[in-house]
Protein backbone atom coordinates (compact mmCIF):
# COMPACT_ATOMS: atom_id res chain seq x y z
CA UNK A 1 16.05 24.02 32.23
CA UNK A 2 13.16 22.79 33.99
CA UNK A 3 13.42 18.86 34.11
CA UNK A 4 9.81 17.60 35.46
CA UNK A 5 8.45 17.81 31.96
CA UNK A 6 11.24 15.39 31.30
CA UNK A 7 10.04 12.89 33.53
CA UNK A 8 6.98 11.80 31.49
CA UNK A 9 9.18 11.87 28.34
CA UNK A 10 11.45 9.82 30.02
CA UNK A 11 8.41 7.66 31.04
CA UNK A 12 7.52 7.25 27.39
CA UNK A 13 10.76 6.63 25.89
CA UNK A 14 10.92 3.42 28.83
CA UNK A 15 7.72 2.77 27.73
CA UNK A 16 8.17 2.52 23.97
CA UNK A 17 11.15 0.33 24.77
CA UNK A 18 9.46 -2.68 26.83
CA UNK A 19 6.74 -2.76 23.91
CA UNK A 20 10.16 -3.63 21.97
CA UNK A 21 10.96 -5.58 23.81
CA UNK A 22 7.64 -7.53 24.38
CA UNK A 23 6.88 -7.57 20.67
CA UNK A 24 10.02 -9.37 20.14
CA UNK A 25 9.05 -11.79 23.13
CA UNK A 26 5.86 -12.82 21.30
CA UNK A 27 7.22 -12.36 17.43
CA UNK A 28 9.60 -14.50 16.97
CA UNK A 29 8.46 -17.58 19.42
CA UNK A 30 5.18 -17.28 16.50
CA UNK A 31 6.85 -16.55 13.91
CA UNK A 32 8.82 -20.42 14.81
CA UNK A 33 5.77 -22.60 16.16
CA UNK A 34 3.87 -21.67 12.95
CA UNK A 35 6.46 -21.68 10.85
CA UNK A 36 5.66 -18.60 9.07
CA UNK A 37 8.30 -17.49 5.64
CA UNK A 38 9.75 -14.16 6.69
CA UNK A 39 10.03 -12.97 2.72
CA UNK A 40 10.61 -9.05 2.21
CA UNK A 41 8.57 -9.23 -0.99
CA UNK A 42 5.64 -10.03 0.39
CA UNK A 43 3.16 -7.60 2.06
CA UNK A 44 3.05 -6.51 5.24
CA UNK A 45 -1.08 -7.43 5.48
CA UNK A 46 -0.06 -10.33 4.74
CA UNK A 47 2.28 -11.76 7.06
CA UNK A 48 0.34 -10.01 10.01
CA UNK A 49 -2.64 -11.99 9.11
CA UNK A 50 -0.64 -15.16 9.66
CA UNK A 51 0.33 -13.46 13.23
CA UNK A 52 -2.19 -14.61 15.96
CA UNK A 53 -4.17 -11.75 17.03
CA UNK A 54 -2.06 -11.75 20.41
CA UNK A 55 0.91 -11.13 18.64
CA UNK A 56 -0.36 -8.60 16.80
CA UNK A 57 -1.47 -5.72 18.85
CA UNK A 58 1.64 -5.62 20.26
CA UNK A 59 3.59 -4.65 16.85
CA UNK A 60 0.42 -2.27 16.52
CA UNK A 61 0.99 -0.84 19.94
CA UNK A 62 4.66 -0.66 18.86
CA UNK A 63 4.01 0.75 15.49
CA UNK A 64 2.12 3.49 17.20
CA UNK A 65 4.35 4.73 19.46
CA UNK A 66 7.36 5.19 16.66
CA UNK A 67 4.48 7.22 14.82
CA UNK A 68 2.78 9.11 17.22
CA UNK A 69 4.87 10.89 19.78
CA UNK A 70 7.15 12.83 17.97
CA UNK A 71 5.15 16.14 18.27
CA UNK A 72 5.08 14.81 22.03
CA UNK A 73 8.52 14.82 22.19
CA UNK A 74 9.16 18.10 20.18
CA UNK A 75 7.18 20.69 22.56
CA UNK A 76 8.32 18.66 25.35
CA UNK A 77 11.89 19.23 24.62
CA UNK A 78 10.96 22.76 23.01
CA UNK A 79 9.08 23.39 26.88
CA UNK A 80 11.62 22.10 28.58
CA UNK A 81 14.35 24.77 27.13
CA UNK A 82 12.23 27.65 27.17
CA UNK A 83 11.70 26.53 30.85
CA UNK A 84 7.99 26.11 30.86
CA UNK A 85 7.92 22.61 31.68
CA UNK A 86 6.41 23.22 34.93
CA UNK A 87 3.05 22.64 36.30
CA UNK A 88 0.14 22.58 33.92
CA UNK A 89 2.47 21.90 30.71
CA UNK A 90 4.33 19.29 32.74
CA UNK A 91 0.27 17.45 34.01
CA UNK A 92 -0.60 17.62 30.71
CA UNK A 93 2.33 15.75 29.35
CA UNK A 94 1.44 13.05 31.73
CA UNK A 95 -1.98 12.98 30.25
């Protein structure tokens, strides 16, 4: 098994984890100073539009990237077995 399509997976998986991270950073400090009611019953719409806009694109940019990638990550993997995770498959998966 080739592993260099791996790498930008890898990359992803990192990166999708410091947006966690971040959004939890900026979420919950907001969520405190404006003392917003975290009620499960209530929309989603909502309670973002209490969020400051800061706040909020990085739950979008989080959001997106538990939505998004998993076709990424099922040829990559599928590539990466059949062993064609080499050179052009493996630049355009860090595209």
């Amino acid at each position: 098994m080739d592993s260099s399509i791996l790498k930008p997976l890898a990359a992803l998986v990192i990166w999708s984890f410091v947006m966690w991270a971040w959004l939890y950073a900026t979420r919950i400090p907001a969520i405190r100073k404006y003392k917003i009611a975290l009620d499960p019953h209530r929309p989603a719409a909502e309670f973002h539009a209490q969020l400051p806009a800061q706040v909020r694109w990085k739950a979008d940019n989080h959001n997106h990237l538990m939505e998004q990638p998993t076709l990424f990550y099922a040829v990559t993997l599928t590539l990466a077995v059949l062993g064609a995770g080499q050179g052009l498959n493996a630049g355009l998966a860090w595209l």
